[in-house]
Protein backbone atom coordinates (compact mmCIF):
# COMPACT_ATOMS: atom_id res chain seq x y z
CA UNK A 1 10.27 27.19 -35.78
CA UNK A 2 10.39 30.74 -37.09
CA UNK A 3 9.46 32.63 -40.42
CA UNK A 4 12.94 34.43 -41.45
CA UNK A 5 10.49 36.97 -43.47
CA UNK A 6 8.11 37.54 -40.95
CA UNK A 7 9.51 36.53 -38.03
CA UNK A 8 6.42 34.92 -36.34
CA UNK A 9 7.52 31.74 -34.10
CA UNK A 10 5.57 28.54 -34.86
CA UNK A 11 5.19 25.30 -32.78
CA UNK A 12 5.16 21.84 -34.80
CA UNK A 13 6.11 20.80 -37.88
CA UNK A 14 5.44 23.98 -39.88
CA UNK A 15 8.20 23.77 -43.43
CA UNK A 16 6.06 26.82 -44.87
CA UNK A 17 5.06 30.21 -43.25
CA UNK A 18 1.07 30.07 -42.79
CA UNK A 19 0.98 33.96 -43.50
CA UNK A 20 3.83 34.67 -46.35
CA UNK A 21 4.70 30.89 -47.40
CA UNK A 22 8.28 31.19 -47.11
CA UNK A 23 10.26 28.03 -45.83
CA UNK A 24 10.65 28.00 -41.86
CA UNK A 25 13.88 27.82 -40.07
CA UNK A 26 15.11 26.65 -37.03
CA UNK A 27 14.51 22.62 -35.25
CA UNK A 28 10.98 21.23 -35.81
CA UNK A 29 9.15 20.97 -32.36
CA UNK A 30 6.13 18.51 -31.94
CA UNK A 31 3.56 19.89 -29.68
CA UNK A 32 2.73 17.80 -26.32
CA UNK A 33 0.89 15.23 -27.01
CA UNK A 34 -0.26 14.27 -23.44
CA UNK A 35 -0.46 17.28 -20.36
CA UNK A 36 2.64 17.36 -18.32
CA UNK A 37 1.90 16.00 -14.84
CA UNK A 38 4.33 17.01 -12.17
CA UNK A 39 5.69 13.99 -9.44
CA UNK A 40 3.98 13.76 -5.93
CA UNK A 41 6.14 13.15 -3.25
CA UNK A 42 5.24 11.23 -0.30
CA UNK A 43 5.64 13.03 2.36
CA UNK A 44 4.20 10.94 4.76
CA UNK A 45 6.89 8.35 4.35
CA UNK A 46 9.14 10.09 3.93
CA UNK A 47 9.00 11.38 7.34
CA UNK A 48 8.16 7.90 7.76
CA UNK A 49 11.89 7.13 6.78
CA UNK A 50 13.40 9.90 8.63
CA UNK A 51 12.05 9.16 11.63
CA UNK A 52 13.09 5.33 11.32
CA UNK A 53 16.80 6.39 10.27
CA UNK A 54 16.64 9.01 12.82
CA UNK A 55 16.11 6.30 15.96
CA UNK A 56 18.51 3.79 14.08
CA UNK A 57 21.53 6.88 14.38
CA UNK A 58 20.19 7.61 18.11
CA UNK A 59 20.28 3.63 19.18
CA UNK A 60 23.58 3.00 17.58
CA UNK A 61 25.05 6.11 19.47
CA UNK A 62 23.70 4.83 22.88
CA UNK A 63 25.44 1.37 22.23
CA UNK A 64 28.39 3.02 21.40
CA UNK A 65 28.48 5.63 24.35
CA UNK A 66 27.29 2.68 26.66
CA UNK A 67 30.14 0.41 26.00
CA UNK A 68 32.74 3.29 25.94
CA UNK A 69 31.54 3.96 29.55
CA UNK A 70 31.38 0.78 31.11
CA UNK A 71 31.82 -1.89 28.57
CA UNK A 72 28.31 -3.43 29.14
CA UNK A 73 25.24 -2.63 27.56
CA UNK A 74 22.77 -1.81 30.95
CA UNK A 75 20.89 1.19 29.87
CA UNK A 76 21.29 0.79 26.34
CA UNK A 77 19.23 -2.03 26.16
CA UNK A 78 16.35 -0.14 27.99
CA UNK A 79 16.67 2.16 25.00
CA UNK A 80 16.81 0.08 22.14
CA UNK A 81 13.86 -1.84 24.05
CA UNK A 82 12.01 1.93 24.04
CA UNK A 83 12.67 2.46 20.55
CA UNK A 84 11.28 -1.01 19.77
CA UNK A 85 8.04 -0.47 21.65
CA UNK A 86 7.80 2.86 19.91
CA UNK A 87 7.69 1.12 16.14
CA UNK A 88 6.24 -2.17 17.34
CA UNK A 89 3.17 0.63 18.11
CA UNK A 90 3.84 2.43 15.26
CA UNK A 91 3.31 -0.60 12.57
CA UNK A 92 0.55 -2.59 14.78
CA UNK A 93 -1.57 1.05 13.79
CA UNK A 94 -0.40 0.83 10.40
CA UNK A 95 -1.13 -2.89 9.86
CA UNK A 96 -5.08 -2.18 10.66
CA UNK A 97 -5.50 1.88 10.11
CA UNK A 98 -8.08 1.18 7.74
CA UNK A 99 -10.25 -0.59 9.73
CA UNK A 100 -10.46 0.77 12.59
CA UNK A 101 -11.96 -2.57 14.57
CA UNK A 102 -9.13 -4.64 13.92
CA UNK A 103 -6.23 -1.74 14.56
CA UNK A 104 -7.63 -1.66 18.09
CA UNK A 105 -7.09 -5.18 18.71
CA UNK A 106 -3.37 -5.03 17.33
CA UNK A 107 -2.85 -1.71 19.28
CA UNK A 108 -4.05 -3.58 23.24
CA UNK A 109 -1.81 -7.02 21.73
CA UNK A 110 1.69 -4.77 20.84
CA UNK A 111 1.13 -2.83 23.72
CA UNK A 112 0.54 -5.78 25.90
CA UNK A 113 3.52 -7.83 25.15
CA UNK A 114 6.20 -4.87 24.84
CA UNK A 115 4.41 -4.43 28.80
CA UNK A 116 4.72 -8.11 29.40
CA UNK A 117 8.63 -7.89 27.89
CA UNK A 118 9.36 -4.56 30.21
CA UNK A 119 7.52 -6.54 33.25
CA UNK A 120 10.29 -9.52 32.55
CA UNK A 121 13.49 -7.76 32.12
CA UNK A 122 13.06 -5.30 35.06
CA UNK A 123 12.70 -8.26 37.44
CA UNK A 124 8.89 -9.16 36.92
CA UNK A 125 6.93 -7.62 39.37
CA UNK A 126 3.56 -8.60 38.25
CA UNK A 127 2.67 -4.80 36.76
CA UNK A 128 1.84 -6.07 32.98
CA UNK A 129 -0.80 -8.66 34.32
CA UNK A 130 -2.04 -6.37 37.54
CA UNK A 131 -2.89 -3.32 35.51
CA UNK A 132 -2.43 -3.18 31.95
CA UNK A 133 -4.07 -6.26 30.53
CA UNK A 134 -7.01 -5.49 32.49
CA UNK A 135 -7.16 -2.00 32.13
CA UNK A 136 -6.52 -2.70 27.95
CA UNK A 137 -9.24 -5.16 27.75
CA UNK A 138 -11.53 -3.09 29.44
CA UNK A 139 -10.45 0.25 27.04
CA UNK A 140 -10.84 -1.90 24.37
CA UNK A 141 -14.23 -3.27 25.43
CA UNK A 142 -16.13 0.06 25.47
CA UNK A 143 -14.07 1.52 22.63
CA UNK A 144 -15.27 -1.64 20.50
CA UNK A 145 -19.25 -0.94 22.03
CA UNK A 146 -18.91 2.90 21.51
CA UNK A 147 -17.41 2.74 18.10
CA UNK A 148 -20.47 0.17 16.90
CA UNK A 149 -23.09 2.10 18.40
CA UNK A 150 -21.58 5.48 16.66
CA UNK A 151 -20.86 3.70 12.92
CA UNK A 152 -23.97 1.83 13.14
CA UNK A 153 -22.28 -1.74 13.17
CA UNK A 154 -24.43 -4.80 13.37
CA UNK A 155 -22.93 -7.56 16.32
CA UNK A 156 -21.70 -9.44 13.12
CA UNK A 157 -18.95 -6.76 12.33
CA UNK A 158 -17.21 -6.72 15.49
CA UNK A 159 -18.11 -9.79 17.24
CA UNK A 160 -15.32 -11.89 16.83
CA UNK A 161 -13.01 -8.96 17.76
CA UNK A 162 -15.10 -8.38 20.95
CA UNK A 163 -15.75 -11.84 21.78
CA UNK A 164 -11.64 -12.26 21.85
CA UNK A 165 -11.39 -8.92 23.99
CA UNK A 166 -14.06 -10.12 26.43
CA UNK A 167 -12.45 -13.85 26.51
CA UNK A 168 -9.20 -11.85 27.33
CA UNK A 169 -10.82 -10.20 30.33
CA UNK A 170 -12.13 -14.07 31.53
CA UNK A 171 -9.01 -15.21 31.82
CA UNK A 172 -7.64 -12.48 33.62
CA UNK A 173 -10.06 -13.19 36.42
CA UNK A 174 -9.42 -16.89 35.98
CA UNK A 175 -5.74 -16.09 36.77
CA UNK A 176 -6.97 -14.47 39.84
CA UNK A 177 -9.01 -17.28 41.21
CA UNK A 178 -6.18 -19.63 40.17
CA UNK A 179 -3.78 -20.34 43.05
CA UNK A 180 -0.62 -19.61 41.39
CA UNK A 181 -1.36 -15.95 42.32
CA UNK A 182 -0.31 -14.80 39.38
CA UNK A 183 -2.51 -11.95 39.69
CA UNK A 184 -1.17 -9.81 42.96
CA UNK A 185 -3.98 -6.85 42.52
CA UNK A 186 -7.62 -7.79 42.76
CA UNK A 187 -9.21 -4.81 41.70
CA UNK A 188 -8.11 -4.00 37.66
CA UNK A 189 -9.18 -7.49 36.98
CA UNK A 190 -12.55 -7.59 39.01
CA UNK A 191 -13.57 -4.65 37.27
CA UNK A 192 -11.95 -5.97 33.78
CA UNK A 193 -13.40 -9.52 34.20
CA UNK A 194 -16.97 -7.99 35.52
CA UNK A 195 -17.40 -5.77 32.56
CA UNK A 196 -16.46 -8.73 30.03
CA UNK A 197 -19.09 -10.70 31.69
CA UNK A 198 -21.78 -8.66 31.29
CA UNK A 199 -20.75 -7.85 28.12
CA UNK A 200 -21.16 -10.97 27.20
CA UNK A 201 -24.40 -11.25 28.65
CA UNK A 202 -26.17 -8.31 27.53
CA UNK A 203 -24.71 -9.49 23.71
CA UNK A 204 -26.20 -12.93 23.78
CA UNK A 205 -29.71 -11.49 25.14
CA UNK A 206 -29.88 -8.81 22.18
CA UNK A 207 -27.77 -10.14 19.65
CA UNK A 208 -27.61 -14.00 20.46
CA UNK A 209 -29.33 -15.19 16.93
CA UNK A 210 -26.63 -12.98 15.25
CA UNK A 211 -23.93 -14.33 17.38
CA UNK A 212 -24.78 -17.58 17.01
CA UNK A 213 -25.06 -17.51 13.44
CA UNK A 214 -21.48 -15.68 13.30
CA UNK A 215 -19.95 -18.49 15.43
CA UNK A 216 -21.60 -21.35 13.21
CA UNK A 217 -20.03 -19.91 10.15
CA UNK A 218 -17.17 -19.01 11.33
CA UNK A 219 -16.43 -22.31 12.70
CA UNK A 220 -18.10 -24.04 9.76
CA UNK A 221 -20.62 -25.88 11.80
């Protein structure tokens, strides 16, 4: 609003001039109630997206340049298989990135069975069970010890994940002792199985009242 005599601007409803009292003209403005508070953008996923409609354009165009070449889809496959271990990763992080226990568990799992699936489809040659459940378990052994020791973590906070990682590692080794000779290398799983054992061992003679109270009420006994 303005003063036609003065010529001073005003903001609100003002129908008089404050200084000469002559009627305002011009449109009545009501001042901003509340601040004005710009949109944040995600840029995290919206990367996020990119990325995802980024491998979607690149695996369509390998199906399509696969068939055109010799109307089967042999390498393709291998691709689209890559780009699905790459977001099967990618989410198993997500799913448990704020606790970082339980992401570590999903991380050795995903990465286990898109190994296992790879081990299948390229003619299974034993690799998935001779090195990387072993060498997983084991990672994921220390990293679970390490990480407690660092955050301060009583037995009771990781237990359950550790006891599964260890149990893991056990049946590995029983695998290997098994005569189906499933297991074709000794040495990732002696190592793997040997660590879970005394893992297990030095847990129940430091923590065993804490472990045994976490398995009574976990299994409601």
């Amino acid at each position: 609003m303005k003063c036609p005599q003065c010529g001073v601007s005003f903001t609100g409803v003002r129908p008089l001039c404050p200084f000469c009292g002559m009627p305002t003209t011009g449109a009545q403005t009501l001042p901003a109630r509340y601040p004005f508070i710009p949109l944040r953008v995600n840029y995290t996923r919206r990367f996020v997206r990119i990325c995802a409609l980024v491998t979607a354009a690149a695996a369509l165009c390998c199906l399509i340049v696969n068939y055109q070449i010799s109307d089967h889809f042999s390498w393709s496959l291998f691709v689209l298989l890559g780009i699905g271990s790459f977001w099967a990763g990618f989410l198993a992080f997500l799913r448990g990135k704020r606790q970082i226990i339980k992401s570590m568990m999903w991380q050795m799992l995903a990465i286990f069975a898109l190994a296992l699936i790879w081990d299948v489809l390229t003619g299974f040659r034993h690799w998935s069970l001779d090195y990387v459940l072993p060498i997983l378990s084991a990672c994921v052994l220390v990293a679970l010890a390490v990480y407690g020791r660092i955050a301060n973590l009583s037995a009771s906070d990781y237990m359950v994940y550790a006891l599964s990682c260890a149990a893991i590692g056990l049946i590995s080794m029983v695998l290997l002792f098994s005569s189906s000779s499933i297991i074709q290398v000794k040495l990732p799983t002696m190592i793997s199985g040997g660590l879970s054992i005394f893992f297990l061992l030095s847990l129940l003679l430091f923590e065993g009242r804490i472990v045994l109270a976490e398995l009574r009420r976990r299994l409601h006994l």
